[in-house]
Protein backbone atom coordinates (compact mmCIF):
# COMPACT_ATOMS: atom_id res chain seq x y z
CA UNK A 1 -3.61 -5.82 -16.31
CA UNK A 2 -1.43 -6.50 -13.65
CA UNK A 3 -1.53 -5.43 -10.35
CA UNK A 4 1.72 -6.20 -8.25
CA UNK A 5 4.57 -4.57 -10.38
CA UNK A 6 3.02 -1.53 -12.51
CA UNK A 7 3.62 2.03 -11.02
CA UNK A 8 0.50 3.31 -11.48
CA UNK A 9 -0.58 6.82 -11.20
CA UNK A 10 -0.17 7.61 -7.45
CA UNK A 11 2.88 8.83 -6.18
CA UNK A 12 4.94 8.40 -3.89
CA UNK A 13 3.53 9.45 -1.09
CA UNK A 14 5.13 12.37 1.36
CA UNK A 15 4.27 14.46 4.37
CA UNK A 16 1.96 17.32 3.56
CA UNK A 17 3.65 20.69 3.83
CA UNK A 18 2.68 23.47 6.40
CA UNK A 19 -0.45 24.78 4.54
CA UNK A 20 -0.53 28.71 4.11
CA UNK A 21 -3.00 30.39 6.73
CA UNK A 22 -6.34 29.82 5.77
CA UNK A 23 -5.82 27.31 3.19
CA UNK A 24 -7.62 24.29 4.99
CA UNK A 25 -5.83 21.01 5.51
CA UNK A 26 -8.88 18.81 6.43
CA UNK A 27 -11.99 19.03 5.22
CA UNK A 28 -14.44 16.60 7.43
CA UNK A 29 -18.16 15.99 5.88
CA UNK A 30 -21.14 15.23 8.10
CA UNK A 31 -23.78 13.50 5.81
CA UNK A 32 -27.41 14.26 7.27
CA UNK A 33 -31.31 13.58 6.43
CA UNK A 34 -33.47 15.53 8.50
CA UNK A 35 -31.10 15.63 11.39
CA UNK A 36 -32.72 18.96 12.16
CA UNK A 37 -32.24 17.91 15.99
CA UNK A 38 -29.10 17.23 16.27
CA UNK A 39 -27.13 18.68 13.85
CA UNK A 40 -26.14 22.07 15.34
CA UNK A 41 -24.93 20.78 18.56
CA UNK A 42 -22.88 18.18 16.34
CA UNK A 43 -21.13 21.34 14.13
CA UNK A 44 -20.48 23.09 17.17
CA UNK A 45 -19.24 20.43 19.28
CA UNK A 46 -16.58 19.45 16.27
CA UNK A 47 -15.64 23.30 15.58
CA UNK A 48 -14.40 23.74 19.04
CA UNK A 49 -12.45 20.05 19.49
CA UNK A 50 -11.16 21.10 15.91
CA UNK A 51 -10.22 24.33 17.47
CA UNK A 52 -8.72 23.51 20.51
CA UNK A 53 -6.87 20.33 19.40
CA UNK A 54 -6.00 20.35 15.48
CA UNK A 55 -2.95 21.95 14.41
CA UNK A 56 -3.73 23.03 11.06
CA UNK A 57 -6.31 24.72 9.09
CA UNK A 58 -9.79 22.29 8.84
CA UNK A 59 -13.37 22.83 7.37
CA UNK A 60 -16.44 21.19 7.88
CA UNK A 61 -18.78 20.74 5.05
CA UNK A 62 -22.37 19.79 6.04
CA UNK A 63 -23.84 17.39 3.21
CA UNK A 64 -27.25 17.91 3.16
CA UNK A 65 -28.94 14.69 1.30
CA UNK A 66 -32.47 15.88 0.25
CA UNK A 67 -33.62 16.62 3.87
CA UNK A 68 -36.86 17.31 4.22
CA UNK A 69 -37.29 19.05 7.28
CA UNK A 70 -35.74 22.37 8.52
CA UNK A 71 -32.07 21.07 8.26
CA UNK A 72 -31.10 22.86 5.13
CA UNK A 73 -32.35 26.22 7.68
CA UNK A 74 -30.12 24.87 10.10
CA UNK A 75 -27.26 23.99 7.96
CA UNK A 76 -27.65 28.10 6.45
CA UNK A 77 -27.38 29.36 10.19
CA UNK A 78 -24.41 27.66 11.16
CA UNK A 79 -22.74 28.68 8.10
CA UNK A 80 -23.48 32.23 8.11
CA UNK A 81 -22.30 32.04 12.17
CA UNK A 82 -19.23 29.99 11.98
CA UNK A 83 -16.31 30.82 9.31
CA UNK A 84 -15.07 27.43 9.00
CA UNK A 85 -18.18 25.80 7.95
CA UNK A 86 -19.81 24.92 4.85
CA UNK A 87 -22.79 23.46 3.18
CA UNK A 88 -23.67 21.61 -0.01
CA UNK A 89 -27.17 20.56 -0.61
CA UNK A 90 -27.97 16.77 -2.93
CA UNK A 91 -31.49 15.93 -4.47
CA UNK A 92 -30.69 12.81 -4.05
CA UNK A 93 -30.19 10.30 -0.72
CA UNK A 94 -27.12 8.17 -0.52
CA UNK A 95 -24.55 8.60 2.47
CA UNK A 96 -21.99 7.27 -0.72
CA UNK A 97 -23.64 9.99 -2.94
CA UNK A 98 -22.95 12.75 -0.84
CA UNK A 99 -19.43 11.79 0.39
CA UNK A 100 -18.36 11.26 -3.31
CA UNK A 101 -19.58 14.07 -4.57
CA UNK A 102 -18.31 16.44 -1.56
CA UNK A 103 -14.82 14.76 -1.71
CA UNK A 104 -14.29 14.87 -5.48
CA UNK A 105 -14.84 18.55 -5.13
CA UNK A 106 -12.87 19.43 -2.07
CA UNK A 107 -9.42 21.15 -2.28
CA UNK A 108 -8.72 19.95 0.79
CA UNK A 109 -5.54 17.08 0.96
CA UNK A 110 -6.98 15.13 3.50
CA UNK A 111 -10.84 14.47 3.35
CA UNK A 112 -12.59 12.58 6.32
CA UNK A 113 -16.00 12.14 7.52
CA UNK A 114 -17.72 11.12 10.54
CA UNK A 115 -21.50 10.70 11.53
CA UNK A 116 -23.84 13.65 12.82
CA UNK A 117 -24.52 11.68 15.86
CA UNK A 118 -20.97 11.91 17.25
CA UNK A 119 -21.31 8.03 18.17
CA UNK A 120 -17.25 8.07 18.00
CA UNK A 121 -15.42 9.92 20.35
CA UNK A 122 -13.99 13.01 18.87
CA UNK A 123 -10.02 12.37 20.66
CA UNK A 124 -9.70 9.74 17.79
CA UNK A 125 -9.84 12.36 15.30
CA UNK A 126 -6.03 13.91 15.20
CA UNK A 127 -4.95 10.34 15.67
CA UNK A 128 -6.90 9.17 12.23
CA UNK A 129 -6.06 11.76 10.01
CA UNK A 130 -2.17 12.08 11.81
CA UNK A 131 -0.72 9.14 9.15
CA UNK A 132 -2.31 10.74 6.14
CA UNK A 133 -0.77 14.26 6.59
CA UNK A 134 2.37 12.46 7.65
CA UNK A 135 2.55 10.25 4.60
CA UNK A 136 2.22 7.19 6.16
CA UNK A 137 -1.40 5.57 5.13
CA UNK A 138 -3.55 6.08 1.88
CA UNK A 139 -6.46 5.98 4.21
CA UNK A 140 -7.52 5.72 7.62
CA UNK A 141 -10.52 3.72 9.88
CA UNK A 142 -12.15 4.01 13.08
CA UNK A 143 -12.46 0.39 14.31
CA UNK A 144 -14.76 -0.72 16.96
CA UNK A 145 -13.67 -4.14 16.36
CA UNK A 146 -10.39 -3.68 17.65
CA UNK A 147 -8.84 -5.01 20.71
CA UNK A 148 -8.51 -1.73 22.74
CA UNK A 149 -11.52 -0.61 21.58
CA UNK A 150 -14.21 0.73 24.24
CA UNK A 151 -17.89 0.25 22.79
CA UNK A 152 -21.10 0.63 24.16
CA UNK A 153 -24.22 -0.96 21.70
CA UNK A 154 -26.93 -3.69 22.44
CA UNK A 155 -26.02 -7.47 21.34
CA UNK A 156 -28.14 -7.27 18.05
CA UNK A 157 -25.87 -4.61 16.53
CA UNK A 158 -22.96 -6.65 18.05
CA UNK A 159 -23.53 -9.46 16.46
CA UNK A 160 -24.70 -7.79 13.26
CA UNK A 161 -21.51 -5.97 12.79
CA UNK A 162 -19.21 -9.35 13.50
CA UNK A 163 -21.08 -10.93 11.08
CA UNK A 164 -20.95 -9.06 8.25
CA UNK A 165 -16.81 -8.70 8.49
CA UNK A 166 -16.72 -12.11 8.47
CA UNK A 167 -18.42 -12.28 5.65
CA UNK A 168 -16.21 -10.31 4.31
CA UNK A 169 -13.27 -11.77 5.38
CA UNK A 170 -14.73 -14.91 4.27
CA UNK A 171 -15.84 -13.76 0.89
CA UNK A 172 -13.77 -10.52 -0.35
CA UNK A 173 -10.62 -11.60 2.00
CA UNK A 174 -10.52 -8.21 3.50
CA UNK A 175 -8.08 -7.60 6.39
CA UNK A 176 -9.36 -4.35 7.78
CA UNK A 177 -11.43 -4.87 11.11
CA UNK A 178 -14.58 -2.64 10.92
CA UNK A 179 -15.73 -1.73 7.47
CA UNK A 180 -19.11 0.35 8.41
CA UNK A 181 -17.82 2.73 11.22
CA UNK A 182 -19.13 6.38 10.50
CA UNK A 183 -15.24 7.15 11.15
CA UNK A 184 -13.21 7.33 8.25
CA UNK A 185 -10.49 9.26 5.99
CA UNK A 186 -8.51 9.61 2.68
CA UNK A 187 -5.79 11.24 1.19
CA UNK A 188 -7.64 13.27 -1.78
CA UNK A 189 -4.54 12.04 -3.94
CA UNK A 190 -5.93 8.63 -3.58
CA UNK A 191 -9.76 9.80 -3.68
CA UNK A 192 -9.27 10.74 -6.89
CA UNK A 193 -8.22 8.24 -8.28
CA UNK A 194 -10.10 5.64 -5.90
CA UNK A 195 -13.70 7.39 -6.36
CA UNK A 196 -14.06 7.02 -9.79
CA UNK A 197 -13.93 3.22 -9.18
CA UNK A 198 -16.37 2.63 -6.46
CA UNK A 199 -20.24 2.34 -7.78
CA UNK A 200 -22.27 2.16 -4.79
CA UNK A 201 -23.93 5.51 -3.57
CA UNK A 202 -25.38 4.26 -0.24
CA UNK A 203 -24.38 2.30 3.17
CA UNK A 204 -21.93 -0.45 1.19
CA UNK A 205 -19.58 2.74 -0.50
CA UNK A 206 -17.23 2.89 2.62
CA UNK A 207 -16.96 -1.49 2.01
CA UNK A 208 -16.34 -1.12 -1.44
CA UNK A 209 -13.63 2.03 -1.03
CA UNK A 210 -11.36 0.15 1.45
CA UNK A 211 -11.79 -3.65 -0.12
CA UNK A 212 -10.59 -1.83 -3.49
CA UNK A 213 -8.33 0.31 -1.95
CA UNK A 214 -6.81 -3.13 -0.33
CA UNK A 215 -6.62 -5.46 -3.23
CA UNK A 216 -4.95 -2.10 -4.46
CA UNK A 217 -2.00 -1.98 -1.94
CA UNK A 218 -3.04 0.70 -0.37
CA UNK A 219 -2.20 1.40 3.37
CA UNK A 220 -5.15 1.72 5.71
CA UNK A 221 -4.61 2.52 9.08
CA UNK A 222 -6.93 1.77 12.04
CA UNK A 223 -7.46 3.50 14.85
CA UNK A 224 -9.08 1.84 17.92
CA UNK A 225 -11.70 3.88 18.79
CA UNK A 226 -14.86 4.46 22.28
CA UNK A 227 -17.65 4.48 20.42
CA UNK A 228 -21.45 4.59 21.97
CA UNK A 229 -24.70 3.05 19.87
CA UNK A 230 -27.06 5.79 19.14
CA UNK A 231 -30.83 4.30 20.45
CA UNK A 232 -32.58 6.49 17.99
CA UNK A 233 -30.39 5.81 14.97
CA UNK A 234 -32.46 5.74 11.60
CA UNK A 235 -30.94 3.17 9.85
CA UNK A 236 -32.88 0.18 8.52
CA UNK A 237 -30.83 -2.48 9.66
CA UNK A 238 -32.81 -5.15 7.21
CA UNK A 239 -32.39 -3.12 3.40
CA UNK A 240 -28.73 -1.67 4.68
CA UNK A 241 -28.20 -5.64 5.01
CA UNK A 242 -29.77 -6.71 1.62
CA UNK A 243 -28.03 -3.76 0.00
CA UNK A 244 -24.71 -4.71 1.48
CA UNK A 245 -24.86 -8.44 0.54
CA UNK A 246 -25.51 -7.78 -2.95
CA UNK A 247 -22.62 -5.34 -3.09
CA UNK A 248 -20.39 -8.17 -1.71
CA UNK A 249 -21.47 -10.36 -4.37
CA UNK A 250 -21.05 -7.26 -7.48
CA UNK A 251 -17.41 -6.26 -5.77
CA UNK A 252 -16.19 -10.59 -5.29
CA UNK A 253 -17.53 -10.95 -9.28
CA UNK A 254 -15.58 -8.14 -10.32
CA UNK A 255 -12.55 -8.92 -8.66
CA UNK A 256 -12.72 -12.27 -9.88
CA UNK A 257 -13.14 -11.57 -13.52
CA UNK A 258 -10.49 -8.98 -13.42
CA UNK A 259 -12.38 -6.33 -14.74
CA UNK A 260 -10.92 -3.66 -12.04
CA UNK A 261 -8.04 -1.20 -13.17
CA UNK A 262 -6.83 -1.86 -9.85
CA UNK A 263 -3.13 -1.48 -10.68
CA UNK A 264 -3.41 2.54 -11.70
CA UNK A 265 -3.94 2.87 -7.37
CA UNK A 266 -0.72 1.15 -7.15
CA UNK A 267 2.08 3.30 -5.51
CA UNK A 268 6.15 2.75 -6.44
CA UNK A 269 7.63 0.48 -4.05
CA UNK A 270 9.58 2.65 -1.55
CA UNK A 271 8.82 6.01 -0.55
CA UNK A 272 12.05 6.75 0.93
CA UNK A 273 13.90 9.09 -1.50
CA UNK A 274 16.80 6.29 -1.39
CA UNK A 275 14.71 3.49 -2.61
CA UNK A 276 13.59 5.81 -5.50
CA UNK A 277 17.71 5.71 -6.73
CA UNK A 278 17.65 1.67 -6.80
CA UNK A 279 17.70 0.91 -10.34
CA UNK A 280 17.35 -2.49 -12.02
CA UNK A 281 16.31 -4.06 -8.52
CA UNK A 282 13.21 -7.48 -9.59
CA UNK A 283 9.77 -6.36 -8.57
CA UNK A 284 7.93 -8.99 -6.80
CA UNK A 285 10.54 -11.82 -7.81
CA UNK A 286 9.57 -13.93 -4.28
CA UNK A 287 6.17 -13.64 -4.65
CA UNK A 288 6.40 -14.18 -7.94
CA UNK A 289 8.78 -17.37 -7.21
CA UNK A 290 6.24 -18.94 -4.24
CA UNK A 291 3.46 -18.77 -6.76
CA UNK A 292 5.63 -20.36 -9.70
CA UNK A 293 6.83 -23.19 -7.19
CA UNK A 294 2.84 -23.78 -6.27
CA UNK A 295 1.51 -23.79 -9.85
CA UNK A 296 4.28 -25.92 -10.88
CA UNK A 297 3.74 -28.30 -7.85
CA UNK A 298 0.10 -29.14 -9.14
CA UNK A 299 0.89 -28.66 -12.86
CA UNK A 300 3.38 -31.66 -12.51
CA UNK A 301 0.66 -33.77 -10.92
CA UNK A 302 -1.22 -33.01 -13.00
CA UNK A 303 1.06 -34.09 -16.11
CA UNK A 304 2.01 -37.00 -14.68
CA UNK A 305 -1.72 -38.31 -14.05
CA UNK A 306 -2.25 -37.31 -18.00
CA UNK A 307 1.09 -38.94 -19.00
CA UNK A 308 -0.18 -42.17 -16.90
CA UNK A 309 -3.61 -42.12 -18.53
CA UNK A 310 -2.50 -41.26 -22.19
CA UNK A 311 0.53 -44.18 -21.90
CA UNK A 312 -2.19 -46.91 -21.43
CA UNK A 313 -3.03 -46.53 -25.21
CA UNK A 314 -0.03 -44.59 -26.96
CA UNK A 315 3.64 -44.96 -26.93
CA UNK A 316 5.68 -43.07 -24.27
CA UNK A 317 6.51 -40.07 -26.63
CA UNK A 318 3.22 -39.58 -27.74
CA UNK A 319 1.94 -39.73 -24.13
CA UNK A 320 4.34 -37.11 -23.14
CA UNK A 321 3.49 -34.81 -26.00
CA UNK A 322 -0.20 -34.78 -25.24
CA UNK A 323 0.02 -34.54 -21.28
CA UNK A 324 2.95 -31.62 -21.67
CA UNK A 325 0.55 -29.70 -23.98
CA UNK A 326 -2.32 -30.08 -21.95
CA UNK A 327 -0.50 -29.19 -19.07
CA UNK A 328 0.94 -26.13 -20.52
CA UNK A 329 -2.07 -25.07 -21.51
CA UNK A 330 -3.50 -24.83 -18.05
CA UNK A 331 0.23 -23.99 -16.52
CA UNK A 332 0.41 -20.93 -18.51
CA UNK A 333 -3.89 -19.47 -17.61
CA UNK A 334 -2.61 -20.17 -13.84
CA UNK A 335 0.94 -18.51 -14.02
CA UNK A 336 -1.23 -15.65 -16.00
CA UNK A 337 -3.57 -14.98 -13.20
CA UNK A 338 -1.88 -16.24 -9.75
CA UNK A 339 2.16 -15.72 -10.11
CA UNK A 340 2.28 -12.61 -12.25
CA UNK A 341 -1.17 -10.72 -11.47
CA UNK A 342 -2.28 -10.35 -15.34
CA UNK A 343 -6.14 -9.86 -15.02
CA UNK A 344 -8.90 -9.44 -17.94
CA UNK A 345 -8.64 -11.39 -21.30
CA UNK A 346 -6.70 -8.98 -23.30
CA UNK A 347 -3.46 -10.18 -24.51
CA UNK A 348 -4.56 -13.74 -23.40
CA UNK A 349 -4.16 -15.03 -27.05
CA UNK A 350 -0.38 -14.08 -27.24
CA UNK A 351 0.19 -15.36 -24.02
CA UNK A 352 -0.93 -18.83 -24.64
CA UNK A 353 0.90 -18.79 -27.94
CA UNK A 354 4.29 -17.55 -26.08
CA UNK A 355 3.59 -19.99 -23.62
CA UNK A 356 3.23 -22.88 -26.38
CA UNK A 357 6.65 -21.62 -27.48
CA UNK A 358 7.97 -22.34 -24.09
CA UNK A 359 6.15 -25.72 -23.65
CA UNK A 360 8.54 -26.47 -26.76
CA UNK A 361 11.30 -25.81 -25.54
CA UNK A 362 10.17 -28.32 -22.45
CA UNK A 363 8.84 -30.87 -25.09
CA UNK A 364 12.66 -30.77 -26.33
CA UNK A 365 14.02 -31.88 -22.60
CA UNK A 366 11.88 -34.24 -21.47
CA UNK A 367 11.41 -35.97 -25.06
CA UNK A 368 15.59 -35.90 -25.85
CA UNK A 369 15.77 -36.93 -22.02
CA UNK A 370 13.53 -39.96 -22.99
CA UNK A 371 14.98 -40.55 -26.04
CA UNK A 372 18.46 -40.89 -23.77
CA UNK A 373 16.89 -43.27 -21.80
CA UNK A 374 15.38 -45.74 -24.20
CA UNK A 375 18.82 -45.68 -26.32
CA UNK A 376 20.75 -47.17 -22.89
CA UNK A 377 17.56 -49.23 -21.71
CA UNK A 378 15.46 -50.38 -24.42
CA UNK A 379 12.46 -51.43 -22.39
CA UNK A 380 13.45 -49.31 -19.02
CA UNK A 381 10.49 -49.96 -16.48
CA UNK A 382 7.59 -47.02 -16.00
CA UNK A 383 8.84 -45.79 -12.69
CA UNK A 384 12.68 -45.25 -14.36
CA UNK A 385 10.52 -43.06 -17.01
CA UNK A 386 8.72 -41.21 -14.29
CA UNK A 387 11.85 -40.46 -12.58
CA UNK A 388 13.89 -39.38 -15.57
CA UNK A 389 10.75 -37.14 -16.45
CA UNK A 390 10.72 -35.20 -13.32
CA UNK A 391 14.71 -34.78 -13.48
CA UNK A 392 13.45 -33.18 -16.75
CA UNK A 393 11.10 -31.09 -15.76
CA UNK A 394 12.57 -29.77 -13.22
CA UNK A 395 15.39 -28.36 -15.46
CA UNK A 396 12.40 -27.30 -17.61
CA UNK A 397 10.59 -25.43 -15.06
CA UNK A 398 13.68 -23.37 -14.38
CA UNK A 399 13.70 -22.25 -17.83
CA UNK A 400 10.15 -21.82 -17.76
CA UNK A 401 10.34 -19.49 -15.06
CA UNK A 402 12.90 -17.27 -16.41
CA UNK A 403 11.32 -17.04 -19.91
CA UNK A 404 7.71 -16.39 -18.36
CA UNK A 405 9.24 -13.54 -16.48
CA UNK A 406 11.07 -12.45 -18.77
CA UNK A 407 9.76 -12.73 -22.05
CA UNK A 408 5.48 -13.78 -21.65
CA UNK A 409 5.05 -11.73 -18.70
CA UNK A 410 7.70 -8.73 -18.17
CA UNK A 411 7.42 -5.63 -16.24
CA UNK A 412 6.02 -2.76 -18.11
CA UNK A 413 4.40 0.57 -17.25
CA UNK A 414 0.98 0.03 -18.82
CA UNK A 415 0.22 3.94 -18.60
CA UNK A 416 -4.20 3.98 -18.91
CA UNK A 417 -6.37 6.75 -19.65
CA UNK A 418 -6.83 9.09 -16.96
CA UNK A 419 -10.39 10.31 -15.35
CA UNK A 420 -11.84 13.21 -17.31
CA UNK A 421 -15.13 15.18 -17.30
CA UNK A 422 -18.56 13.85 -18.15
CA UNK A 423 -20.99 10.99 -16.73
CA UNK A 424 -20.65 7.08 -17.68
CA UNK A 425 -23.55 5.40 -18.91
CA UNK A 426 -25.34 2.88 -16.99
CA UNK A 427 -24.17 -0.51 -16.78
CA UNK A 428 -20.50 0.51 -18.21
CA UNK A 429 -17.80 -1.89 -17.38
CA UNK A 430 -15.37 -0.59 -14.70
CA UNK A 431 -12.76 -0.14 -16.91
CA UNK A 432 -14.52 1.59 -19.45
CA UNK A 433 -16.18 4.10 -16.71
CA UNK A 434 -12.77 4.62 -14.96
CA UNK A 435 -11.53 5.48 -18.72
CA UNK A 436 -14.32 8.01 -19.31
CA UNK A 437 -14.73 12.15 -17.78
CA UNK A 438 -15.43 13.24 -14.55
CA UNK A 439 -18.92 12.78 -13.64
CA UNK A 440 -19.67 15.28 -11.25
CA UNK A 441 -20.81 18.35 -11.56
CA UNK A 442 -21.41 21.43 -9.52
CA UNK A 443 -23.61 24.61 -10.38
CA UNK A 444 -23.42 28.64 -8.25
CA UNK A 445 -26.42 29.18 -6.40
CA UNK A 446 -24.70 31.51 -3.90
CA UNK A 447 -21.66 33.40 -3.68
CA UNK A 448 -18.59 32.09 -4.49
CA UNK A 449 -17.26 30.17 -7.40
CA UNK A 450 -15.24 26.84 -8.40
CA UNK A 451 -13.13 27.83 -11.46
CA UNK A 452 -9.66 27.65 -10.98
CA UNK A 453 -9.85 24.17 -8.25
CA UNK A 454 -9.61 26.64 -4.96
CA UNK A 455 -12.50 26.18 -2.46
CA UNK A 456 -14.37 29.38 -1.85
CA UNK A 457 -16.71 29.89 1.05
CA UNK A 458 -20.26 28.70 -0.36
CA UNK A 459 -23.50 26.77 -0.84
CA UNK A 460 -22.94 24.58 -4.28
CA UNK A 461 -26.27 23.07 -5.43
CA UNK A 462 -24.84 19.53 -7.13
CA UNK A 463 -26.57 17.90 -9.81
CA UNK A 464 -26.67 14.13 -9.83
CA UNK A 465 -23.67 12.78 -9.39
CA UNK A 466 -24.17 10.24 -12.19
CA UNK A 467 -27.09 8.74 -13.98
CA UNK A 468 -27.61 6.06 -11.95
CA UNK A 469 -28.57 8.11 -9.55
CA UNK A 470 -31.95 8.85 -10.44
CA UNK A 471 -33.03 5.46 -9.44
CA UNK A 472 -36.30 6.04 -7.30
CA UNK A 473 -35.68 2.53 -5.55
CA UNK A 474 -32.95 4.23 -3.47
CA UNK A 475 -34.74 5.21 -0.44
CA UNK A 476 -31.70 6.06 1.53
């Protein structure tokens, strides 16, 4: 699959239109466990910012992840008292969990979600969710990394946070600044899609959403935000680390082996309705050019160290033969993977068969270009065979390129099989579980009812979101 060039299934993205009255625009989700405390002055403090600062319609939906305490009593109250509030009860823990499964069945276009402590100050709010309902971003972040940030935490959870984005920098080459503040939002366009793809149900899922959602092309936007440590915050700073480590290491191996979909997040180049007219117009051609010109670079050192080794026991056109296929072999699995983004090993066969084909055609140069040269110089010296071999090759890589481009490697929509309804089993390859239905489901215990995709005012009891939920090790 290739990642750089197809379509994929979002569109283009666009400002969302004036919503009729009563039809909510953003839907934010406060994930609790037993947050008996604190959650009511948390609804009621974010119903009246919401009220007296946010322009359109909103609802807040209070995900209740198998409290055990009076929350679920608290959550009913505030729900009964204020219209624009909701609640959905899990039997399961998992901050991932319950955002998942609260998103996926929101009708809301933009879907955010912020921690019941109110550690981030609530003025960042319009100005995170602002670039989705303009069209701008896919997603947006609360950083407390950023420059004009204003935080207030002890060292230890300074220095813990730091760390682990280096890591990730370091390991998953993410660009975003703050991957664990309780601050974030999507476009539910993109959650759709994006959801499907991300596996872990607890502390990692906002990592593994945005480095996906990067490697994806997606735009994230950050928002520096004040943001003040909560002393009695719950959260077991050793497992959340474990956890988080071995998520880096299950996201890096996936990435690397290609085994993400990745390109079915990828939006058409250009959202202005002008660039949508420009027909016939190279996708990617410098990128793709700057990683030709690399692999090339080293593939030529490389032949000419097997061409030096191979001409201490064989003639020179035997020598040539045996480096250029050797060579092409690795030229083409680079050119594959680095300059035109195909991932996974289908079609890898016909590749390397197209690309033996090509390495032909450069056989033909660089052997009639020797053949030129030992006809006027019958013993010419090895550096005049060098030189007349790069002369060569360079014409050859030319041809190379175009041919690759347009004939091993061309553009194609590469259409896959959308999301549907029903679990995936556990341990199903990312493709295959992107491939397969839906897997959440939601069952009436109160009023209302979810038949025809509208949110109506009620309490949905979920089952599991997917199988691999029922794992009693998850103590979050």
């Amino acid at each position: 699959m290739r990642t750089d060039s197809s379509p994929g299934t979002l569109p283009t993205r666009e400002h969302l239109p004036a919503a009729d009255a009563g039809t909510p625009v953003l839907d934010v989700v406060i994930p609790v466990y037993n947050e008996e405390k604190d959650l009511r002055p948390c609804v009621r403090r974010l119903h009246e910012h919401l009220t007296r600062t946010f322009p359109y319609a909103f609802r807040i939906t209070i995900a209740d992840n198998a409290s055990t305490d009076t929350t679920p009593l608290v959550a009913a109250r505030l729900e009964t008292e204020i219209p624009e509030v909701t609640g959905v009860r899990l039997e399961q823990k998992g901050r991932g969990r319950a955002l998942r499964t609260v998103w996926s069945a929101s009708d809301a276009p933009v879907l955010a979600y912020m921690d019941v402590d109110l550690s981030t100050d609530l003025n960042a709010l319009l100005p995170l969710v602002a670039p989705l309902i303009s069209g701008h971003s896919d997603l947006a972040i609360g950083s407390r990394l950023a420059r004009s940030s204003r935080v207030v935490r002890g060292p230890k959870r300074e220095f813990i946070s730091r760390a682990y984005n280096l890591i990730l920098r370091g390991s998953l080459q993410a660009r975003f600044s703050d991957a664990q503040c309780g601050f974030k939002a999507i476009r539910r366009d993109v959650a759709q899609v994006l959801l499907p793809l991300v596996e872990d149900t607890g502390w990692f899922f906002d990592t593994e959403m945005l480095v996906l959602a990067e490697r994806a092309g997606l735009r994230i936007h950050e928002v520096p935000v004040d943001w003040v440590d909560d002393p009695d915050s719950t959260v077991h700073i050793v497992r959340t680390a474990t956890d988080d480590l071995k998520g880096v290491w299950r996201v890096g191996r996936a990435l690397t082996t290609g085994s993400l979909p990745l390109d079915r997040l990828a939006r058409p180049f250009g959202d202005d309705p002008r660039d949508r007219e420009i027909q016939d117009v190279p996708t990617g051609l410098a990128r793709q050019l700057v990683g030709f010109c690399v692999v090339g670079g080293l593939s030529t050192l490389f032949y000419l160290l097997l061409y030096s080794v191979f001409r201490q026991f064989s003639g020179s056109q035997t020598a040539n033969a045996l480096a250029l296929l050797v060579s092409a072999v690795a030229n083409t699995a680079a050119n594959r993977r680095l300059t035109f983004g195909v991932r996974g090993r289908g079609g890898a066969v016909r590749h390397q068969a197209q690309g033996l084909v090509v390495f032909g055609i450069g056989l033909a140069l660089t052997s009639g270009s020797l053949a030129a040269l030992n006809t006027a110089n019958g013993n010419p010296a090895h550096s005049t065979e060098l030189a007349v071999l790069i002369a060569a090759n360079l014409a050859a890589t030319v041809l190379r390129f175009l041919l690759f481009r347009a004939w091993v490697f061309p553009d194609r929509d590469e259409p896959g099989p959308r999301p549907a309804d029903g679990p995936a089993a556990p341990g199903t390859p990312y493709a295959q579980a992107y491939a397969m239905p839906h897997p959440y489901q939601t069952t009436q215990v109160r009023s209302g009812e979810v038949t025809d995709g509208t949110w109506r005012d009620a309490t949905l009891r979920l089952r599991p979101a997917r199988p691999l939920d029922t794992d009693p090790g998850d103590l979050r």
